[in-house]
Protein backbone atom coordinates (compact mmCIF):
# COMPACT_ATOMS: atom_id res chain seq x y z
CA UNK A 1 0.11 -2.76 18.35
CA UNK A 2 -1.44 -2.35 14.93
CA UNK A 3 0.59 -0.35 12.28
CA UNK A 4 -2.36 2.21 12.35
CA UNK A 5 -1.50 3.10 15.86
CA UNK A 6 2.61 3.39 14.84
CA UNK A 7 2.40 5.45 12.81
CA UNK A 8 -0.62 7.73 14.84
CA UNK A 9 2.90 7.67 17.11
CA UNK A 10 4.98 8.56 14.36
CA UNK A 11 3.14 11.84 12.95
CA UNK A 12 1.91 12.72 16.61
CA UNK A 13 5.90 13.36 17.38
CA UNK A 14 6.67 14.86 14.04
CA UNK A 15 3.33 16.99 13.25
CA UNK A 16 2.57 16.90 9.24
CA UNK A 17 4.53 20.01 8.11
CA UNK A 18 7.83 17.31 8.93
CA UNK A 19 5.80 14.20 7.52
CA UNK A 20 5.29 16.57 4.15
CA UNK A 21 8.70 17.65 4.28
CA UNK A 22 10.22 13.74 4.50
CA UNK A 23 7.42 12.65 1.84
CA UNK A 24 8.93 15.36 -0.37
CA UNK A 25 12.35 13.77 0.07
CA UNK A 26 11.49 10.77 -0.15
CA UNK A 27 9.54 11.29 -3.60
CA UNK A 28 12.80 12.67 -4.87
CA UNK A 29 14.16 9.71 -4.17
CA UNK A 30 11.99 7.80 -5.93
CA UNK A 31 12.67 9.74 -8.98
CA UNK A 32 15.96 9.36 -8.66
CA UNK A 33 15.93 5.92 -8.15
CA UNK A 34 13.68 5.16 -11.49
CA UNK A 35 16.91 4.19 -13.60
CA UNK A 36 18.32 2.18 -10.46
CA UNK A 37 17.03 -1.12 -9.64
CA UNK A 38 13.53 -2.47 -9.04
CA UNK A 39 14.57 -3.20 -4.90
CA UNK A 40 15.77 0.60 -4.65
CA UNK A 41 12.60 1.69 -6.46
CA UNK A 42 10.18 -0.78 -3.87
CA UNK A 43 12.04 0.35 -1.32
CA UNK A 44 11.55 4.22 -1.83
CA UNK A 45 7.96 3.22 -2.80
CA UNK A 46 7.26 2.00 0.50
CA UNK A 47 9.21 4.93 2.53
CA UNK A 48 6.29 7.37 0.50
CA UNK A 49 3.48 5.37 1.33
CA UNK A 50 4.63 5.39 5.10
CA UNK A 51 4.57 9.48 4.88
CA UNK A 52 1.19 9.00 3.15
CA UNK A 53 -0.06 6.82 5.29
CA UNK A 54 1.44 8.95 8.57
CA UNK A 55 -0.49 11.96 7.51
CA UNK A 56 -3.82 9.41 6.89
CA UNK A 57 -3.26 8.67 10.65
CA UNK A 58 -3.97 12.04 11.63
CA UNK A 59 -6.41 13.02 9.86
CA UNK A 60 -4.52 15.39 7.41
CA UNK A 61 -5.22 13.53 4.32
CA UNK A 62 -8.90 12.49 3.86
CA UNK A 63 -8.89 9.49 2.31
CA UNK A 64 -12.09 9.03 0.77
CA UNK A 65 -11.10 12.43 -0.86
CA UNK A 66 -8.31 11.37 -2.10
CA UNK A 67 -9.86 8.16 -3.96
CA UNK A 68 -12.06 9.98 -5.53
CA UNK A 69 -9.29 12.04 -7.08
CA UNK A 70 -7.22 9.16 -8.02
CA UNK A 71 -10.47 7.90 -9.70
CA UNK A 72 -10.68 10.95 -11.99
CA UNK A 73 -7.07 10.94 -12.13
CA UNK A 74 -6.73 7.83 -13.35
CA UNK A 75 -10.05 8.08 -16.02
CA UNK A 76 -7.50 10.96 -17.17
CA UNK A 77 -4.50 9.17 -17.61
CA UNK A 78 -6.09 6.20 -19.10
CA UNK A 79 -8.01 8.64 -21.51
CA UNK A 80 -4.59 10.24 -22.61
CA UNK A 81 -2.65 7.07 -22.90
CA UNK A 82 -5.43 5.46 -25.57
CA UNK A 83 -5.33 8.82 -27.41
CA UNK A 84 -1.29 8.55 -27.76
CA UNK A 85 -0.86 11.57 -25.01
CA UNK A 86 1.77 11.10 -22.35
């Protein structure tokens, strides 16, 4: 079984307003965990992408969407960090 169909299982039996809700929590952890150390911080890195992932699986979050975003996002951030912007 491919993890594509896992975790079509997974958010199939929790439905995405739960997936959202865990991906919330877990991004809080992630937060919290950015003055712990680095195998905490992997660790709550990989529970997100799961929830991300999850909500890929059904269709909730359009991928190809969401690169493009990232894309411009990214531009941004690169743009701001070269000007001395945070």
């Amino acid at each position: 079984m491919s993890d594509n169909d896992t975790l079509r299982r997974i958010a199939g039996r929790l439905g995405p307003e739960e997936i959202l809700c865990q991906c919330a929590e877990e991004c809080s952890e992630l937060a919290q965990a950015q003055s712990e150390a680095r195998a905490l911080i992997n660790e709550e890195v990989a529970d997100v992408l799961n929830c991300v992932e999850a909500l890929e699986a059904i269709s909730f979050v359009d991928r190809g969407q969401v690169a493009r975003i990232q894309a411009g996002k990214l531009e941004r951030w690169d743009r701001r960090t070269r000007e001395g912007v945070t």
